[in-house]
PDB file of N, CA and C in Angstrom:
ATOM      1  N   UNK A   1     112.055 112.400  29.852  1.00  0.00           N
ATOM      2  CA  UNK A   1     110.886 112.047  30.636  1.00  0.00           C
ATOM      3  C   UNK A   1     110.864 112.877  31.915  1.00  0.00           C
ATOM      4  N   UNK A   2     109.662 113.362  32.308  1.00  0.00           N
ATOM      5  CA  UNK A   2     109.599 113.831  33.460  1.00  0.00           C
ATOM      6  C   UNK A   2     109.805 112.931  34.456  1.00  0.00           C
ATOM      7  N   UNK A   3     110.567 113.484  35.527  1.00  0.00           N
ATOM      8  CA  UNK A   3     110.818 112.937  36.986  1.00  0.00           C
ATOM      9  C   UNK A   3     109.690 113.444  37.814  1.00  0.00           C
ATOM     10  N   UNK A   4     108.571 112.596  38.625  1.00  0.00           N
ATOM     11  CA  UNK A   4     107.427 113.087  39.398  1.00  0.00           C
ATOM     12  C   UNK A   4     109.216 113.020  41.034  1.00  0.00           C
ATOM     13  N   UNK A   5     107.758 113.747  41.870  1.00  0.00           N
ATOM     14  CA  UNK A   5     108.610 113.772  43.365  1.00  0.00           C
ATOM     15  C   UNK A   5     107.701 112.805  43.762  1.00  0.00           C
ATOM     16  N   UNK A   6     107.795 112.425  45.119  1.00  0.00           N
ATOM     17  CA  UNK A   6     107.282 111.798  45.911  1.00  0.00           C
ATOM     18  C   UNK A   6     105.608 112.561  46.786  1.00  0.00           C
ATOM     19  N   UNK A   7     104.705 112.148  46.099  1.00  0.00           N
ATOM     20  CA  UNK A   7     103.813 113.019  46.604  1.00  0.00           C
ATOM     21  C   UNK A   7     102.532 113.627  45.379  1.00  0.00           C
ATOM     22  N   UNK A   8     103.751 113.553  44.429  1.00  0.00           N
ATOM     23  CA  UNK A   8     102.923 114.392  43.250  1.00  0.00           C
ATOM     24  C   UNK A   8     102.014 113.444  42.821  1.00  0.00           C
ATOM     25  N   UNK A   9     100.567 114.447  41.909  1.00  0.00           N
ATOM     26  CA  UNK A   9      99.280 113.508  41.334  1.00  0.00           C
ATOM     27  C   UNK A   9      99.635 113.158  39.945  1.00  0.00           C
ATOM     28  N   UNK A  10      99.359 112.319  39.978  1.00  0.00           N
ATOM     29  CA  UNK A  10      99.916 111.793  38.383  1.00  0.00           C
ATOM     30  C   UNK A  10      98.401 110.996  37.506  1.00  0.00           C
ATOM     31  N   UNK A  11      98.570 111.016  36.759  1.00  0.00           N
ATOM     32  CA  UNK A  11      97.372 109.783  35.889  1.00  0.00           C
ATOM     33  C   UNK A  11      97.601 109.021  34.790  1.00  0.00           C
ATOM     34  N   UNK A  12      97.433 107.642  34.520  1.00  0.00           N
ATOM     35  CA  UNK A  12      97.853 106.784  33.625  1.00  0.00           C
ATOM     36  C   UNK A  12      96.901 106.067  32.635  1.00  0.00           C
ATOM     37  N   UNK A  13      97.251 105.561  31.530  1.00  0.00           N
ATOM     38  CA  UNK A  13      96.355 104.431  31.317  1.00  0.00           C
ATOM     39  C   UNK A  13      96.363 103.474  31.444  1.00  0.00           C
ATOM     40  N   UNK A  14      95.772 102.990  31.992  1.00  0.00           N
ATOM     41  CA  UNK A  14      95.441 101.297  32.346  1.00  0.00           C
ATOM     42  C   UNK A  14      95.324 100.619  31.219  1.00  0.00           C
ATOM     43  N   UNK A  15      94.330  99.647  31.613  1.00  0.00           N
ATOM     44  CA  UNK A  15      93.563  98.355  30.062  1.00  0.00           C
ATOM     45  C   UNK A  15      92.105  99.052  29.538  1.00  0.00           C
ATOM     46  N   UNK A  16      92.221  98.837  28.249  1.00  0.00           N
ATOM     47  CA  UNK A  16      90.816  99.365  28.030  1.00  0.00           C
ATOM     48  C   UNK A  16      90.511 101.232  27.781  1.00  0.00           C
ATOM     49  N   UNK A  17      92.440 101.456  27.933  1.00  0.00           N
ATOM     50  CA  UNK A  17      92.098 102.929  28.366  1.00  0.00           C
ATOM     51  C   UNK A  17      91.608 103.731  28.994  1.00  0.00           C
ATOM     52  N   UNK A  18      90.825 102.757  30.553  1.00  0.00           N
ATOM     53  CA  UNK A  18      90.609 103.327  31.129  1.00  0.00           C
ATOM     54  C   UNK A  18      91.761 104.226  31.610  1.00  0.00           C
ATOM     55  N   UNK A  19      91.944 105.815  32.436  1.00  0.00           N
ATOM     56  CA  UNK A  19      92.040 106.340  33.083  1.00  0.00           C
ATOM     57  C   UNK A  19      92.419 106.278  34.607  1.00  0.00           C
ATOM     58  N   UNK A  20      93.578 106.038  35.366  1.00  0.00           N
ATOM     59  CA  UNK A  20      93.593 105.614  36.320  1.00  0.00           C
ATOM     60  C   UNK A  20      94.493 107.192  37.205  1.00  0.00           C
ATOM     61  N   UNK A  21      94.199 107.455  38.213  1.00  0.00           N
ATOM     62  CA  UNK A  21      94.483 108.763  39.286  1.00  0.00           C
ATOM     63  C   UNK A  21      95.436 107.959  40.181  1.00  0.00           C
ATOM     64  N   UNK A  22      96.270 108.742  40.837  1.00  0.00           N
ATOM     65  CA  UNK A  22      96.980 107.933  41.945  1.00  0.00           C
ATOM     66  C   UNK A  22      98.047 108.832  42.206  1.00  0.00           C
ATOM     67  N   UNK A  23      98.615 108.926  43.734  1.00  0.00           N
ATOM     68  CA  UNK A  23      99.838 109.634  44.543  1.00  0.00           C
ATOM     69  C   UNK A  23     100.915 108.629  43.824  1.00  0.00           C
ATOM     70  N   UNK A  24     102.336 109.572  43.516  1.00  0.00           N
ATOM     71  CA  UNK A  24     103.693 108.848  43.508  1.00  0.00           C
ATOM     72  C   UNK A  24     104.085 108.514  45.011  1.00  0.00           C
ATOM     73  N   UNK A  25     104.316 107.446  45.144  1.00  0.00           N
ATOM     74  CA  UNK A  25     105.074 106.885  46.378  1.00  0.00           C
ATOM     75  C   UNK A  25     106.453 106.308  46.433  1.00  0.00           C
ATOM     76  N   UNK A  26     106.967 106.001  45.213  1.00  0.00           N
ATOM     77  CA  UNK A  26     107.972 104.928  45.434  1.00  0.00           C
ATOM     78  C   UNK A  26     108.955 105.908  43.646  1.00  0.00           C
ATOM     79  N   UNK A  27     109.828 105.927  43.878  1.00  0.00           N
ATOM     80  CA  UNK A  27     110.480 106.218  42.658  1.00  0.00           C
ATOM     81  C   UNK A  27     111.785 105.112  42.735  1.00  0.00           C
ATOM     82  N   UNK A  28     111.537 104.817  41.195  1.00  0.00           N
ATOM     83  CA  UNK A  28     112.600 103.595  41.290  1.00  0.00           C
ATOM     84  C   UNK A  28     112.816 104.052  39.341  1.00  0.00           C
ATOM     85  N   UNK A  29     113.170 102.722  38.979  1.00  0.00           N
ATOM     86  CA  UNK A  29     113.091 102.208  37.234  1.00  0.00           C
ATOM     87  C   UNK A  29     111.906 102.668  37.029  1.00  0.00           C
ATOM     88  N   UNK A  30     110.683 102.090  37.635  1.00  0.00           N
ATOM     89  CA  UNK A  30     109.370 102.670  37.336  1.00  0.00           C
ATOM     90  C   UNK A  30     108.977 103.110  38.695  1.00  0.00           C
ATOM     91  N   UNK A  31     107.654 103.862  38.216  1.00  0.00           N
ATOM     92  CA  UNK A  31     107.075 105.030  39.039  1.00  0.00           C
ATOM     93  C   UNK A  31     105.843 104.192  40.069  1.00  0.00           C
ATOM     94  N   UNK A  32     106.228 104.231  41.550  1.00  0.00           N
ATOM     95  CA  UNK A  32     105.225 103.634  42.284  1.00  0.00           C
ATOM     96  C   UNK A  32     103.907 104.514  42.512  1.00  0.00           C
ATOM     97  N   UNK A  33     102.533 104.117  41.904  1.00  0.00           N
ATOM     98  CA  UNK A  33     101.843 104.934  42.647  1.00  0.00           C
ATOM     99  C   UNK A  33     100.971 104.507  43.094  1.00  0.00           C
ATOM    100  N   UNK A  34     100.268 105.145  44.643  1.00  0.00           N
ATOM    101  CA  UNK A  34      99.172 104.568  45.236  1.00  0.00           C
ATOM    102  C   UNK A  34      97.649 105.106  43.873  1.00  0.00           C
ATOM    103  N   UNK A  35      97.292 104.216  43.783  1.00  0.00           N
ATOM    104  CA  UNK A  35      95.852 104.594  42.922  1.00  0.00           C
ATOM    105  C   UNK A  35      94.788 104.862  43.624  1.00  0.00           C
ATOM    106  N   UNK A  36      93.792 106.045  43.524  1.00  0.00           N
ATOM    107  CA  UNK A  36      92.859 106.091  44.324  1.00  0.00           C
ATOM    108  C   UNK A  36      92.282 105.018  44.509  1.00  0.00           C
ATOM    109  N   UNK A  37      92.360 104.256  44.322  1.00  0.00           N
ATOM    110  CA  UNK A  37      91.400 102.536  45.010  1.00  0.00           C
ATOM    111  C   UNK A  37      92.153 102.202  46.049  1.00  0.00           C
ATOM    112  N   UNK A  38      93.410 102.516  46.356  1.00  0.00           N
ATOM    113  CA  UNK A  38      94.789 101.505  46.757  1.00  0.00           C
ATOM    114  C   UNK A  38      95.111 101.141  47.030  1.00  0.00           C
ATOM    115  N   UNK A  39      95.209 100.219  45.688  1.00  0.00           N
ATOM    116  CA  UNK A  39      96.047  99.677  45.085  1.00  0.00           C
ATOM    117  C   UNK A  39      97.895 100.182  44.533  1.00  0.00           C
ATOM    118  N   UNK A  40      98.425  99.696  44.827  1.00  0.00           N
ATOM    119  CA  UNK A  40     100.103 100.179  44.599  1.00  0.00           C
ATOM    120  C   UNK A  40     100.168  99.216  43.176  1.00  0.00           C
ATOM    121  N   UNK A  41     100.607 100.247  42.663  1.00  0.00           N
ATOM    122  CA  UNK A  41     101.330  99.823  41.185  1.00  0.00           C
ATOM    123  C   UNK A  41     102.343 100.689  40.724  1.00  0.00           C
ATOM    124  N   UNK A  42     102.822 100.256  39.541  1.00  0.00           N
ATOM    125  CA  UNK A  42     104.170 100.827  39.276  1.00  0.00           C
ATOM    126  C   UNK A  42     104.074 100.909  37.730  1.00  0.00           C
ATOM    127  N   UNK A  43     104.131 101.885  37.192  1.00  0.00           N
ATOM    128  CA  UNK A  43     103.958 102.885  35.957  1.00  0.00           C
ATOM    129  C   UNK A  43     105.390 103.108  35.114  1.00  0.00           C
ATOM    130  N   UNK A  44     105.691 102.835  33.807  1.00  0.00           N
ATOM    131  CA  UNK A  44     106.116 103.596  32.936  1.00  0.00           C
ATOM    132  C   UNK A  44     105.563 104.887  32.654  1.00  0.00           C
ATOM    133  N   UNK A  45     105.032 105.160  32.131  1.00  0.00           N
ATOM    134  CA  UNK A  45     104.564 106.356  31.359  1.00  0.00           C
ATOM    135  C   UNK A  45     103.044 106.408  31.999  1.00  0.00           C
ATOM    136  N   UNK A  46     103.067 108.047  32.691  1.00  0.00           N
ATOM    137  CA  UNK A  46     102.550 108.630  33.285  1.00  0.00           C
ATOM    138  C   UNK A  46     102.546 110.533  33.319  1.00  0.00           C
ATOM    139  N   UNK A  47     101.381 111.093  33.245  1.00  0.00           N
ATOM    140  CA  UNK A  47     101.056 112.372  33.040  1.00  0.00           C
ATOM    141  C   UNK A  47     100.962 112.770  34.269  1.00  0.00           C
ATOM    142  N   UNK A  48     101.914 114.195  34.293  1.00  0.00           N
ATOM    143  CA  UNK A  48     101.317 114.677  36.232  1.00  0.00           C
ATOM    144  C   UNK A  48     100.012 115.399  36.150  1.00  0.00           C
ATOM    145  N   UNK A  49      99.517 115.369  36.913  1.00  0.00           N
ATOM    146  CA  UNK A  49      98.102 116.212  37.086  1.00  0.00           C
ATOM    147  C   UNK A  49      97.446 117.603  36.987  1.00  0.00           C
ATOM    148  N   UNK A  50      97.202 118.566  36.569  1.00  0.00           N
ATOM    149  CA  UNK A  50      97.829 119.924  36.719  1.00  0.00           C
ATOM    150  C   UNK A  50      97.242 120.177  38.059  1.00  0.00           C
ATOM    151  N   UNK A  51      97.903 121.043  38.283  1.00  0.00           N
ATOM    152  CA  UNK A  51      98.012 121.718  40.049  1.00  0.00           C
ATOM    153  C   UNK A  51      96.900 123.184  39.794  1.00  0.00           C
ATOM    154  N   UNK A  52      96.451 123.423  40.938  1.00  0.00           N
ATOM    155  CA  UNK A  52      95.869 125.005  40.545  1.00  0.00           C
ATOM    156  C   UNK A  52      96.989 125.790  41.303  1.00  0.00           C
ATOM    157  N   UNK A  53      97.277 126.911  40.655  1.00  0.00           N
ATOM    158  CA  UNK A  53      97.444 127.830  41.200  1.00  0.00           C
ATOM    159  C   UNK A  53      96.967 128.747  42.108  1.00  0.00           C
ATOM    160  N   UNK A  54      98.062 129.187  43.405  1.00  0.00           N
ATOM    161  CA  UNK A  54      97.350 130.230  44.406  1.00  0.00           C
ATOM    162  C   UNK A  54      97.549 130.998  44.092  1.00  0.00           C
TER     163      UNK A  54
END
């Protein structure tokens, strides 16, 4: 499993499959992240975001 850092964009699925965006904040057992609403929750399984390149 990937290890996010503290900072990185990540995205999950929620209920319904919705789609949920959010900053890692907290690394523990599971992955804390602020969700763009935020809301703080804490994630198993999570995709990082791709980054653009400079």
């Amino acid at each position: 499993m990937i290890r996010p850092r503290i900072g990185d964009r990540v995205q999950w699925k929620h209920t319904n499959d919705e789609i949920r965006k959010g900053t890692v904040e907290d690394i523990d057992e599971l992955i804390g992240v602020r969700a763009d609403d935020g809301e703080l929750v804490y994630v198993e399984e999570f995709y990082l975001e791709p980054t653009e390149a400079t």
